[in-house]
N, C-alpha and C. Protein backbone atom coordinates (compact mmCIF):
# COMPACT_ATOMS: atom_id res chain seq x y z
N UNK A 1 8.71 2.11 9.50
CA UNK A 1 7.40 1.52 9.50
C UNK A 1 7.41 0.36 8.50
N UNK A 2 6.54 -0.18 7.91
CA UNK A 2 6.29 -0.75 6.73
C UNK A 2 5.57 -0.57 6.04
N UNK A 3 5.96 -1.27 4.90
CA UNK A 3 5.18 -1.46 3.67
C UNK A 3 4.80 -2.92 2.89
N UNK A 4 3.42 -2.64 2.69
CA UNK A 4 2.41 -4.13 1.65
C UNK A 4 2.46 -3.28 0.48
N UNK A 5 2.26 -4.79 -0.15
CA UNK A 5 2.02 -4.96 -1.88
C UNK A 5 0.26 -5.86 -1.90
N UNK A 6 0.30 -5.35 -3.07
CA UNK A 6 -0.89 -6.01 -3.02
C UNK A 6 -0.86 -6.17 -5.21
N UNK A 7 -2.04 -6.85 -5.36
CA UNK A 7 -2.01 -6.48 -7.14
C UNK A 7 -2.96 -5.86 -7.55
N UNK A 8 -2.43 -5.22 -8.71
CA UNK A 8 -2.53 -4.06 -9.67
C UNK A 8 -2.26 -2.77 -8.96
N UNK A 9 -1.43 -2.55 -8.63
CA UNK A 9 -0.56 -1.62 -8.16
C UNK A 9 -0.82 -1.52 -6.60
N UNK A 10 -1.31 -2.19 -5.91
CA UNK A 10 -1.76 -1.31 -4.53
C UNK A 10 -0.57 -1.60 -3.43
N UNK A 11 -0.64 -0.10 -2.39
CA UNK A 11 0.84 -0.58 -2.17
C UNK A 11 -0.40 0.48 -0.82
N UNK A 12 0.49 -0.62 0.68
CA UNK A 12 -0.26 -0.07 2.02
C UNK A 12 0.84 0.66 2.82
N UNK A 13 1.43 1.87 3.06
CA UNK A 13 2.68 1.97 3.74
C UNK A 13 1.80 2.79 5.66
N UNK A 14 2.28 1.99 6.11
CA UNK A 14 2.34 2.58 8.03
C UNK A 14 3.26 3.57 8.04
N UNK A 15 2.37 4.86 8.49
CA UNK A 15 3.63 6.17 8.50
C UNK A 15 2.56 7.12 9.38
N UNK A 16 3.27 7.91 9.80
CA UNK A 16 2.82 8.86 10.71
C UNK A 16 2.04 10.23 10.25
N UNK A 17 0.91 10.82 10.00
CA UNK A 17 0.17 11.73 9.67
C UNK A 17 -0.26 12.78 10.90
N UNK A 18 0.26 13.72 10.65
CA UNK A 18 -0.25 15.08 11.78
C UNK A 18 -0.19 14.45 12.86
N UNK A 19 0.94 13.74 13.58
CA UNK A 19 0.98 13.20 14.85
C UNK A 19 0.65 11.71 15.09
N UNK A 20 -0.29 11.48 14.12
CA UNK A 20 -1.22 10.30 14.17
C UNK A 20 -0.69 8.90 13.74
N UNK A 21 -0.98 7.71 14.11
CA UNK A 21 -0.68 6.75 13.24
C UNK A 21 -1.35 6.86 11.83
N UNK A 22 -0.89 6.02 11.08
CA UNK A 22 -1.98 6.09 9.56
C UNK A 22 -1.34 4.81 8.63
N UNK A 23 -2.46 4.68 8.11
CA UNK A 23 -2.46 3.69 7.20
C UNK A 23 -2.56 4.15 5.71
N UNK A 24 -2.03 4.66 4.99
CA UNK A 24 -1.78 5.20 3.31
C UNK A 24 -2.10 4.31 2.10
N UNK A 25 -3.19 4.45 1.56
CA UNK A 25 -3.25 3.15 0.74
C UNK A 25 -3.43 3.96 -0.83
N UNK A 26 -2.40 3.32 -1.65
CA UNK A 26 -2.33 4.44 -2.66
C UNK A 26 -2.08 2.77 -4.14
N UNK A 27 -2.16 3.34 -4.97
CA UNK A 27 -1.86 2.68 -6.49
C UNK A 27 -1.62 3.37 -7.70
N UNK A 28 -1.03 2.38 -7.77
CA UNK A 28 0.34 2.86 -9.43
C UNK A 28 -0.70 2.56 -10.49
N UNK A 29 -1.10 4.17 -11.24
CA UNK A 29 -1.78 4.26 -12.61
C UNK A 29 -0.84 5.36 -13.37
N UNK A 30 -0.63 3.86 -15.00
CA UNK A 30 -0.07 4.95 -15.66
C UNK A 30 1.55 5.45 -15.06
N UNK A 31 2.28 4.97 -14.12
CA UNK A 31 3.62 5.27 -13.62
C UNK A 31 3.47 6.01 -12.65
N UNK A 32 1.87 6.41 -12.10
CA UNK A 32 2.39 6.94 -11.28
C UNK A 32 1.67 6.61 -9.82
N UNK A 33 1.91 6.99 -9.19
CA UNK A 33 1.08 6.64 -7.39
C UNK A 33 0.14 7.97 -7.51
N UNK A 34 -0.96 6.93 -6.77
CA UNK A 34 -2.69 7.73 -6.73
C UNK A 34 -2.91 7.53 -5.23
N UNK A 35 -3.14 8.31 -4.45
CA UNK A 35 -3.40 8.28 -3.28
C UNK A 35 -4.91 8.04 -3.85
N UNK A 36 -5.55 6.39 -2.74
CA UNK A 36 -6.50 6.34 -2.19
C UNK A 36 -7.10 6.62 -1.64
N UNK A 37 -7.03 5.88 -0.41
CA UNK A 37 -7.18 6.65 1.19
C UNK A 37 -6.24 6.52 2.19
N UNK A 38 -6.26 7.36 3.22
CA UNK A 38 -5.66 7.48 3.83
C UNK A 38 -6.29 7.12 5.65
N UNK A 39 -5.84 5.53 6.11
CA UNK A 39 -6.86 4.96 6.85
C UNK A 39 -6.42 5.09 8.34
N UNK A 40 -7.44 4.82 9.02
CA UNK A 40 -6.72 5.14 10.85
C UNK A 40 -6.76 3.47 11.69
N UNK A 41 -7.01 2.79 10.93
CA UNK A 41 -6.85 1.35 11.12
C UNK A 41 -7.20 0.03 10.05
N UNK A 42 -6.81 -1.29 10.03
CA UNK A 42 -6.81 -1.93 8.90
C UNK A 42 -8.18 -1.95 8.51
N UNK A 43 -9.20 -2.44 9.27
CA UNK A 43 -10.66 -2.47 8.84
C UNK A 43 -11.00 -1.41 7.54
N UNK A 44 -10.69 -0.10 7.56
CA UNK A 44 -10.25 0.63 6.79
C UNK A 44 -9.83 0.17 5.43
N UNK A 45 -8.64 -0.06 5.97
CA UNK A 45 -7.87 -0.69 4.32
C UNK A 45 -9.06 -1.30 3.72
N UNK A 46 -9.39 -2.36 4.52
CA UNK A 46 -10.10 -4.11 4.12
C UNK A 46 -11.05 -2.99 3.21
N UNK A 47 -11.32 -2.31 3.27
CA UNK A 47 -12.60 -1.64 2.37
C UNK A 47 -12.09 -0.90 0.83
N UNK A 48 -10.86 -0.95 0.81
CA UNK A 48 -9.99 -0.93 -0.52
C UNK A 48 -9.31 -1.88 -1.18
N UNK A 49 -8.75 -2.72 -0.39
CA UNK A 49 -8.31 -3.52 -0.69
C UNK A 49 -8.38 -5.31 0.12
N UNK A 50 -8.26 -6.20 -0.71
CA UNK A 50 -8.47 -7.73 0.27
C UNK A 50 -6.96 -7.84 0.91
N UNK A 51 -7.46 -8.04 1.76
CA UNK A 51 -6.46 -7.94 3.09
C UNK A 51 -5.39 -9.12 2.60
N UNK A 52 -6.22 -10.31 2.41
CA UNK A 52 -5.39 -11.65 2.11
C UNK A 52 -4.68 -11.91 0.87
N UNK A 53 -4.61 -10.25 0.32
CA UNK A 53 -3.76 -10.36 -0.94
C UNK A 53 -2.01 -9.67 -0.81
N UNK A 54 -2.17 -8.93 0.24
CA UNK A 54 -1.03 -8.16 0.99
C UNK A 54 -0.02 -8.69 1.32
N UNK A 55 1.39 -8.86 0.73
CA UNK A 55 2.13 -9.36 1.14
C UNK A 55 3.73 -7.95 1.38
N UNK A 56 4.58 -8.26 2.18
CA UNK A 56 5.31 -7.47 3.23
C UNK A 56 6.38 -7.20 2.14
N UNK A 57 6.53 -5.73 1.44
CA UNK A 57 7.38 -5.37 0.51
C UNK A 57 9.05 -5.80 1.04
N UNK A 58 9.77 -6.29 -0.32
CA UNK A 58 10.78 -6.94 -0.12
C UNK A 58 11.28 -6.86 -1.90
N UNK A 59 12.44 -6.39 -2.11
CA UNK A 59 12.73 -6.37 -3.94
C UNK A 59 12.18 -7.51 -4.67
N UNK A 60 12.17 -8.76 -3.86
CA UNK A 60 11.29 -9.87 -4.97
C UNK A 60 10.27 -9.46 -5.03
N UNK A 61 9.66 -8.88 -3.50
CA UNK A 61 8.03 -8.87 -3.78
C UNK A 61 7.50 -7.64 -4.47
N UNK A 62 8.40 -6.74 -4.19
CA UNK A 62 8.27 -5.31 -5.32
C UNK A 62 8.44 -5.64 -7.13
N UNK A 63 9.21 -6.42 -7.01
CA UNK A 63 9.42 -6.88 -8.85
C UNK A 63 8.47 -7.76 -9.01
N UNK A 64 7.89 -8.89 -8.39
CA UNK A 64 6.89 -9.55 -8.50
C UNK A 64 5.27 -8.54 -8.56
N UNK A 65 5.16 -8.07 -8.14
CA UNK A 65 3.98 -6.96 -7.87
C UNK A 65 4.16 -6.12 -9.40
N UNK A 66 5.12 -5.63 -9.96
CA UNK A 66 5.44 -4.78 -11.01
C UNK A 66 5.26 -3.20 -10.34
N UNK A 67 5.93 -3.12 -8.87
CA UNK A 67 6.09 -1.79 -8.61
C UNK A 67 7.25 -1.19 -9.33
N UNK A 68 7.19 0.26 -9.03
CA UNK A 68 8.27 1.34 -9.71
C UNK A 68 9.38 0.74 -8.82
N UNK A 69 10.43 0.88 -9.41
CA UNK A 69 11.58 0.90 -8.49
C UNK A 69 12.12 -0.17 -8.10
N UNK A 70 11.55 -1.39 -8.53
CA UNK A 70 11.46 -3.08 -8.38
C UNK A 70 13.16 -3.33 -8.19
């Protein structure tokens, strides 16, 4: 699937839930990942996070972001 970055920790990963598609929108407090919400389409997200801040995880864009694991 994939995964967005976004800033101050927010990170969007596409993965599969109880059969379902899903949208996972979680952030890094303190070292660690906080599940947000957990969305069934982007409109969803847009209500956690600005859409037009999301860019398509990649090691620059993970070290640029200041995710774990950069």
């Amino acid at each position: 699937m994939g995964i967005w970055l976004g800033p101050h920790g927010i990170e969007v990963e596409a993965l599969v839930v109880n059969d379902r598609p899903c949208l996972r929108v979680t952030r890094l407090i303190g070292g660690e990942r906080v599940l947000v919400a957990d969305c069934a389409d982007v409109r969803e997200v847009g209500r956690h996070v600005d859409l037009a801040q999301l860019v398509m995880a990649d090691s620059d864009e993970r070290q640029r972001f200041g995710h774990v694991g950069a």
